[in-house]
PDB file of N, CA and C in Angstrom:
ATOM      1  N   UNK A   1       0.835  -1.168   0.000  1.00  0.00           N
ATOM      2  CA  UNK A   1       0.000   0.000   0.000  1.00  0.00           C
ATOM      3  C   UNK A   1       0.885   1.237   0.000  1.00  0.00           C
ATOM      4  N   UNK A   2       0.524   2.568  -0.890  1.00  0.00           N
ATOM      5  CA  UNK A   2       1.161   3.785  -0.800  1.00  0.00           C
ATOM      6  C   UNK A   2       1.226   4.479   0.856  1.00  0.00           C
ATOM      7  N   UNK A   3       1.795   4.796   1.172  1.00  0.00           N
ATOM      8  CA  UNK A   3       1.632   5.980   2.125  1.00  0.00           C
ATOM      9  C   UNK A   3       2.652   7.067   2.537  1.00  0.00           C
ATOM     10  N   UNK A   4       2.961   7.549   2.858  1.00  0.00           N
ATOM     11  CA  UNK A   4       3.135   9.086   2.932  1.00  0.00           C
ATOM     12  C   UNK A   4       3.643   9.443   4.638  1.00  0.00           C
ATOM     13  N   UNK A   5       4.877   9.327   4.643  1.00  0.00           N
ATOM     14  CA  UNK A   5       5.525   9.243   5.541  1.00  0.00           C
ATOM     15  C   UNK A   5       6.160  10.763   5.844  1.00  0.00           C
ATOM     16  N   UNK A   6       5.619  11.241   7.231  1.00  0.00           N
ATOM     17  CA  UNK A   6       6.225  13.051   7.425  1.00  0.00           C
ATOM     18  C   UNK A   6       6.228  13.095   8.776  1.00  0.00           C
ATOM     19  N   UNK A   7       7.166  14.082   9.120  1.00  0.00           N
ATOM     20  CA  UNK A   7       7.195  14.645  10.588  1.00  0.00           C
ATOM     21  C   UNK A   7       6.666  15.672  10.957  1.00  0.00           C
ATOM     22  N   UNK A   8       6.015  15.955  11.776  1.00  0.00           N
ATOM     23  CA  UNK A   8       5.320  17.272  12.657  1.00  0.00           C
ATOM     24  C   UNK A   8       6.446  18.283  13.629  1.00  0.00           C
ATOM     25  N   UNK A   9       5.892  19.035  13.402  1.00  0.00           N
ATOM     26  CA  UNK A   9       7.247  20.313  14.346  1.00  0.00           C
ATOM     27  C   UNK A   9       7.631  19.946  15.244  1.00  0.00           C
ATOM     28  N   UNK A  10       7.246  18.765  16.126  1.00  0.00           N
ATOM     29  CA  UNK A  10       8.076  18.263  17.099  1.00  0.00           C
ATOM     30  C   UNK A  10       9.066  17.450  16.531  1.00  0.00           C
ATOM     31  N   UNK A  11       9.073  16.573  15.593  1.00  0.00           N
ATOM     32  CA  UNK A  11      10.035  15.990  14.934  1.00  0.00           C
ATOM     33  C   UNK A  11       9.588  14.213  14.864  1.00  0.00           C
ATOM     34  N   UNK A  12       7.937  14.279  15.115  1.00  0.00           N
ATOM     35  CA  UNK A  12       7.386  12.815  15.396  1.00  0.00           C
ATOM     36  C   UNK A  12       7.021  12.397  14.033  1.00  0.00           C
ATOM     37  N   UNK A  13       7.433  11.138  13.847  1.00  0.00           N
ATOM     38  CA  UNK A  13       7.611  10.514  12.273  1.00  0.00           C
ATOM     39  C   UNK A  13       5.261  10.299  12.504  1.00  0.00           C
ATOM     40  N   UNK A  14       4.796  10.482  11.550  1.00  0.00           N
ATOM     41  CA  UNK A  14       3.554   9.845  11.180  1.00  0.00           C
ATOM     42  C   UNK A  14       3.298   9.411   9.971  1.00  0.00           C
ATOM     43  N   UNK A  15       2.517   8.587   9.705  1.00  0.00           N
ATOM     44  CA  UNK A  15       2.074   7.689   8.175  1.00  0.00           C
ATOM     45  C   UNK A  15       0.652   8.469   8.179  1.00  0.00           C
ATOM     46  N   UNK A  16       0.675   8.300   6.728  1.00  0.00           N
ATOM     47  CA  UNK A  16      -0.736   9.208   6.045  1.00  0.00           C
ATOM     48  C   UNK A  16      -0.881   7.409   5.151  1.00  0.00           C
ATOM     49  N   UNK A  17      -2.227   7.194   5.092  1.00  0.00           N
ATOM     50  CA  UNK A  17      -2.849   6.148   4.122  1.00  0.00           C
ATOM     51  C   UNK A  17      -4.037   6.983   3.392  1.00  0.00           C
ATOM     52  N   UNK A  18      -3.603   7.534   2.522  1.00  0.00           N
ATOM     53  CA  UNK A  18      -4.799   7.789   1.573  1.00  0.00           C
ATOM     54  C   UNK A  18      -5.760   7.420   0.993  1.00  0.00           C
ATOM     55  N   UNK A  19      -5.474   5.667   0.604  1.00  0.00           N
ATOM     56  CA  UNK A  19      -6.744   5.268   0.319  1.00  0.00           C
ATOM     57  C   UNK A  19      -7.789   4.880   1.468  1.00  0.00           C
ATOM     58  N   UNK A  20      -6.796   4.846   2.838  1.00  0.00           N
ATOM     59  CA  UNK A  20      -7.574   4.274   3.992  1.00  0.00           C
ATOM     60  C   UNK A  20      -7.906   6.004   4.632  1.00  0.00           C
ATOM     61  N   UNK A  21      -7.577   6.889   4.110  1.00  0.00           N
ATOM     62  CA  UNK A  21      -8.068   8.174   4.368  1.00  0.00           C
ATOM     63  C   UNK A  21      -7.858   8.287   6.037  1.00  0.00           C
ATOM     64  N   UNK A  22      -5.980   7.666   6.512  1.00  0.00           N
ATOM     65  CA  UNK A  22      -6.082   7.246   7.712  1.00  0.00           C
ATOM     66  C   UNK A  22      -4.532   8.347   8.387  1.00  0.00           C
ATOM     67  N   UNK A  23      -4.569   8.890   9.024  1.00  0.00           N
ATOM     68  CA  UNK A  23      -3.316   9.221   9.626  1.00  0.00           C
ATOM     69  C   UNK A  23      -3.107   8.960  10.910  1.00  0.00           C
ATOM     70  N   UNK A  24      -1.676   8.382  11.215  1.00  0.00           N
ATOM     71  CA  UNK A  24      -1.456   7.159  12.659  1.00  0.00           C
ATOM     72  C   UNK A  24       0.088   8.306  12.846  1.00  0.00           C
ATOM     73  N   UNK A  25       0.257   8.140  13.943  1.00  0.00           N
ATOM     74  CA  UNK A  25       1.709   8.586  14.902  1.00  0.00           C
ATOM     75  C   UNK A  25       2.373   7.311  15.053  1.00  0.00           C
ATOM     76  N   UNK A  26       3.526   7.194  14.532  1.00  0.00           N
ATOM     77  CA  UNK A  26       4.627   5.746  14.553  1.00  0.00           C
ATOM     78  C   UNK A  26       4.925   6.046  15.958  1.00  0.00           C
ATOM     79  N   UNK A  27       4.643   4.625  16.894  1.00  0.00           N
ATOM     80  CA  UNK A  27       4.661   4.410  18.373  1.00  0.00           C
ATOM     81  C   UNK A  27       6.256   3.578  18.508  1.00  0.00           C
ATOM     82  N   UNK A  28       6.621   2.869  17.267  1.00  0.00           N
ATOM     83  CA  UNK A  28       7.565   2.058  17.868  1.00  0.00           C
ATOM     84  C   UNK A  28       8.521   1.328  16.291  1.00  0.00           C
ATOM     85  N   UNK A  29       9.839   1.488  16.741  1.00  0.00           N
ATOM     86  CA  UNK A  29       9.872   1.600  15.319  1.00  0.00           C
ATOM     87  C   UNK A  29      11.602   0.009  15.583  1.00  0.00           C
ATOM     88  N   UNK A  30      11.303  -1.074  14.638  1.00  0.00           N
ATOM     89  CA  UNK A  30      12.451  -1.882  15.005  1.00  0.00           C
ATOM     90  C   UNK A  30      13.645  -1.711  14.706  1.00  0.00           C
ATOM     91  N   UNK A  31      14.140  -0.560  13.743  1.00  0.00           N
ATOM     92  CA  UNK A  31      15.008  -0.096  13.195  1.00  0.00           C
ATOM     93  C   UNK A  31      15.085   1.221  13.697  1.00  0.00           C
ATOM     94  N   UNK A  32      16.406   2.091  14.326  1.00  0.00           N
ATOM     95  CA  UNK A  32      16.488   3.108  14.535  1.00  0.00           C
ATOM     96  C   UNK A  32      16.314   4.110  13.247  1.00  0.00           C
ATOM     97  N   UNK A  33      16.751   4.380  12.409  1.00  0.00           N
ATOM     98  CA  UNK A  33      16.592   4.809  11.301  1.00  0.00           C
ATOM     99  C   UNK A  33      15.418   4.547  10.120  1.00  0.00           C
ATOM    100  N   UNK A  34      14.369   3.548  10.944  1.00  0.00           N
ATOM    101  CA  UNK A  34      13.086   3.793  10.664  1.00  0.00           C
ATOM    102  C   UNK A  34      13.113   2.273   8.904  1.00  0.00           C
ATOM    103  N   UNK A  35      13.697   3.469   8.474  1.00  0.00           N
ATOM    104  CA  UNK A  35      13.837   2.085   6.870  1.00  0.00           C
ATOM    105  C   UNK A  35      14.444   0.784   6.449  1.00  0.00           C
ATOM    106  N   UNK A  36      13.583   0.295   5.810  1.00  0.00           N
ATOM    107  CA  UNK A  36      14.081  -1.626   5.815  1.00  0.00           C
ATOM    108  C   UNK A  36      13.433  -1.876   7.263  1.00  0.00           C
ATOM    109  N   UNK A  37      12.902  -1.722   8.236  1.00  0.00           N
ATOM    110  CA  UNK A  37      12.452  -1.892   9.146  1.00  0.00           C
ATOM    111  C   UNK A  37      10.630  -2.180   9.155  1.00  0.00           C
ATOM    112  N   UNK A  38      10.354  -2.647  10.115  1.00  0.00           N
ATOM    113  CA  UNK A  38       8.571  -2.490  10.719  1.00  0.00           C
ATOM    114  C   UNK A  38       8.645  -1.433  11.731  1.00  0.00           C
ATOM    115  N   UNK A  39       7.660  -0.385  11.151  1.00  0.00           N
ATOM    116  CA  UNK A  39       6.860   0.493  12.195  1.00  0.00           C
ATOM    117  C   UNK A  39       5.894   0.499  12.903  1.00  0.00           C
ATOM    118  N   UNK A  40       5.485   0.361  13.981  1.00  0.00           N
ATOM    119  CA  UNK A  40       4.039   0.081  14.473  1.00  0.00           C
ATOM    120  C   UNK A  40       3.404   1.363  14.352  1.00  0.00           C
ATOM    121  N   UNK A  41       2.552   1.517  14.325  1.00  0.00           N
ATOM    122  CA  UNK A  41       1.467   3.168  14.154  1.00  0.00           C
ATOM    123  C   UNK A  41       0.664   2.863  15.686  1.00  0.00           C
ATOM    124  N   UNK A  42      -0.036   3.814  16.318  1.00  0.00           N
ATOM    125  CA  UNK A  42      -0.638   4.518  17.412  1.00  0.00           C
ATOM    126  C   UNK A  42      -2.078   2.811  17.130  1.00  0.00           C
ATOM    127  N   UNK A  43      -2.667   2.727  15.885  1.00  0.00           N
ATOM    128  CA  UNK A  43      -3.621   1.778  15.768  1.00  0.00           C
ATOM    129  C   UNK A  43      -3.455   0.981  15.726  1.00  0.00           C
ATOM    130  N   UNK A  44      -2.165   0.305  15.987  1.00  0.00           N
ATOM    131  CA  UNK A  44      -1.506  -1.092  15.780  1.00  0.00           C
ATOM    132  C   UNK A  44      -1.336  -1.690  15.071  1.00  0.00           C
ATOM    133  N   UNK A  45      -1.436  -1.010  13.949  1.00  0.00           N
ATOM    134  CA  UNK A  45      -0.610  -1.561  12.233  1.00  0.00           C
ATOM    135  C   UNK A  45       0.220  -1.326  12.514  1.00  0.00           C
ATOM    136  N   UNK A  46       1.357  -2.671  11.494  1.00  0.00           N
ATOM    137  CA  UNK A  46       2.257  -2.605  11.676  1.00  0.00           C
ATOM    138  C   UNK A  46       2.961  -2.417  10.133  1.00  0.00           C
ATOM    139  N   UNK A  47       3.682  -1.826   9.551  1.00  0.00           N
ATOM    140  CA  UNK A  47       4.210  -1.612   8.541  1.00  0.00           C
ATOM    141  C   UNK A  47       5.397  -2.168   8.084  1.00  0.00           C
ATOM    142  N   UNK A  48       5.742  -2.586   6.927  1.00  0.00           N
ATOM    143  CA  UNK A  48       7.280  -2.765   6.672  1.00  0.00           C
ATOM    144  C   UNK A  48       7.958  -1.991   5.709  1.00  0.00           C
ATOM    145  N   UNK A  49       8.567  -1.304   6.303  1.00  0.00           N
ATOM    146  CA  UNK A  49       9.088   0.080   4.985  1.00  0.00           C
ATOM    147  C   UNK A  49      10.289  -0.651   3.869  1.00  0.00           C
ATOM    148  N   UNK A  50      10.398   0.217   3.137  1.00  0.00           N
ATOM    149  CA  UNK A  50      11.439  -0.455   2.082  1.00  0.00           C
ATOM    150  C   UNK A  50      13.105   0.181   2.564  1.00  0.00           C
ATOM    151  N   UNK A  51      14.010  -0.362   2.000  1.00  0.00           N
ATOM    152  CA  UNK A  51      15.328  -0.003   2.148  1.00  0.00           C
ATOM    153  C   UNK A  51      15.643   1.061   1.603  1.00  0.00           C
ATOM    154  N   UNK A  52      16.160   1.988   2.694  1.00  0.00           N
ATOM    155  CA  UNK A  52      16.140   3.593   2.089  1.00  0.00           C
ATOM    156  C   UNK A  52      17.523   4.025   3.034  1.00  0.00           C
ATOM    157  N   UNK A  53      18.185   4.840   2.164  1.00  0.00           N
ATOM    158  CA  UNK A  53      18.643   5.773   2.948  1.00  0.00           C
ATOM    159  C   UNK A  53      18.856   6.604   4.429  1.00  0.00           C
ATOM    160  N   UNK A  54      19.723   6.692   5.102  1.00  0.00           N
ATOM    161  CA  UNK A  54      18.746   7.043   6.826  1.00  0.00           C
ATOM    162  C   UNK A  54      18.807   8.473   6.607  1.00  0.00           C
ATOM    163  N   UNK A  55      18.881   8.909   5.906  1.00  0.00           N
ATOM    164  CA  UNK A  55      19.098  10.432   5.456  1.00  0.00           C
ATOM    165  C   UNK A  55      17.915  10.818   4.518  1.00  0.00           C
ATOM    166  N   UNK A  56      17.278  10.470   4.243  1.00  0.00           N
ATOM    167  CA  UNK A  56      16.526  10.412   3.432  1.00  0.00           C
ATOM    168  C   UNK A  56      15.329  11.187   3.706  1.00  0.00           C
ATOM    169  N   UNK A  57      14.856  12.683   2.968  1.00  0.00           N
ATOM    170  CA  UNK A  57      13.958  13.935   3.241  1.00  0.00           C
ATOM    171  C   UNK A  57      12.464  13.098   3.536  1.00  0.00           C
ATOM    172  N   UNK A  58      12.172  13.612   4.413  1.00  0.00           N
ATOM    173  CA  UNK A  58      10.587  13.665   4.146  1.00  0.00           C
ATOM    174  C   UNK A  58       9.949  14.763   4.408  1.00  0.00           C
ATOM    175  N   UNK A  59       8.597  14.924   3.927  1.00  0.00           N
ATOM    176  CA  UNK A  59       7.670  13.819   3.672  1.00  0.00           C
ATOM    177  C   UNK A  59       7.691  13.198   2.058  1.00  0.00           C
ATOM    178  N   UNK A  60       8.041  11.756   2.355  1.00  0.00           N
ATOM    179  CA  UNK A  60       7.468  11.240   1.280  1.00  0.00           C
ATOM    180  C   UNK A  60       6.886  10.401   1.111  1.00  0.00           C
ATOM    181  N   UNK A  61       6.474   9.390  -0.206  1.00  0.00           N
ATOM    182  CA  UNK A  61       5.641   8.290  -0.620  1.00  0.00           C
ATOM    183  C   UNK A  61       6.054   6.844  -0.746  1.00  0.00           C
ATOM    184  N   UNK A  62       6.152   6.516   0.050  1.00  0.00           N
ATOM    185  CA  UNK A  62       6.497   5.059  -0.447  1.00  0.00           C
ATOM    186  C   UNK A  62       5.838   3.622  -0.289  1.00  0.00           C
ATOM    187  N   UNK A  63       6.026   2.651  -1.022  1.00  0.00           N
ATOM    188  CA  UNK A  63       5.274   1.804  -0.819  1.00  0.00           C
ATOM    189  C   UNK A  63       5.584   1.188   0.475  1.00  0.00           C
ATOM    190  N   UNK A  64       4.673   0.444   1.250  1.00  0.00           N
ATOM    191  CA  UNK A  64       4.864  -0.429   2.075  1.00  0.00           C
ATOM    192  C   UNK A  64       3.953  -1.700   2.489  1.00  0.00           C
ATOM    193  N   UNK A  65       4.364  -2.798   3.224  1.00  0.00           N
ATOM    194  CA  UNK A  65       3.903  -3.574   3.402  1.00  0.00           C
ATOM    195  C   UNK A  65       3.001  -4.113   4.510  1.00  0.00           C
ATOM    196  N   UNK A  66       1.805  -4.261   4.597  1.00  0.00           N
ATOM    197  CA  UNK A  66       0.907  -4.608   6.029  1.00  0.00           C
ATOM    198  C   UNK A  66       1.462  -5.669   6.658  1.00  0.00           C
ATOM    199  N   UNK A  67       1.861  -6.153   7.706  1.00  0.00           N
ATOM    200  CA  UNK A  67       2.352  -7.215   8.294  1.00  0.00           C
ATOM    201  C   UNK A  67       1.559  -7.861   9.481  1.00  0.00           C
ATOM    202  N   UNK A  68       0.532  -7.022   9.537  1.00  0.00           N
ATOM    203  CA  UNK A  68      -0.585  -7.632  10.607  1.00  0.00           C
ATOM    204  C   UNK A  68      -1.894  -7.242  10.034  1.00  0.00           C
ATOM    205  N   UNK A  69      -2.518  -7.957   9.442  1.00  0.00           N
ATOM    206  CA  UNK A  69      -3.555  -7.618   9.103  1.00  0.00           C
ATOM    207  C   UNK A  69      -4.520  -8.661   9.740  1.00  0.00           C
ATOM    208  N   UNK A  70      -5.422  -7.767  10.334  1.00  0.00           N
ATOM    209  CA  UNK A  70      -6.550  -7.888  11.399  1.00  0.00           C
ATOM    210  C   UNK A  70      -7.885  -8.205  10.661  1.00  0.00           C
TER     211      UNK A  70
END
């Protein structure tokens, strides 16, 4: 699924799902640098991001993978 990965002025990573018209606050993340990793979101999805850069600007789009689907 697309989503749309950005930080808020505090500097807190959140996921946007557009088709799920859903925005979650990343609670817990298994990779310090967030990518190639699973993110959990505030709703307890859990995500698997792709291999990126740890430098890498956001906000951006990338695909990712559901790993708990309820």
């Amino acid at each position: 699924m697309k989503v749309m990965i950005r930080k808020n002025a505090k500097g807190e990573a959140s996921v946007y799902a557009p088709k799920k018209d859903l925005e979650e606050p990343v609670v817990a993340m298994s990779r310090p640098e967030m990518w190639g990793g699973i993110v959990t979101l505030a709703n307890g999805w859990q995500l698997e991001l792709p291999e990126m850069a740890a430098d890498t600007r956001l906000p951006i789009t990338v695909e990712a993978r559901h790993v708990n689907r309820e």
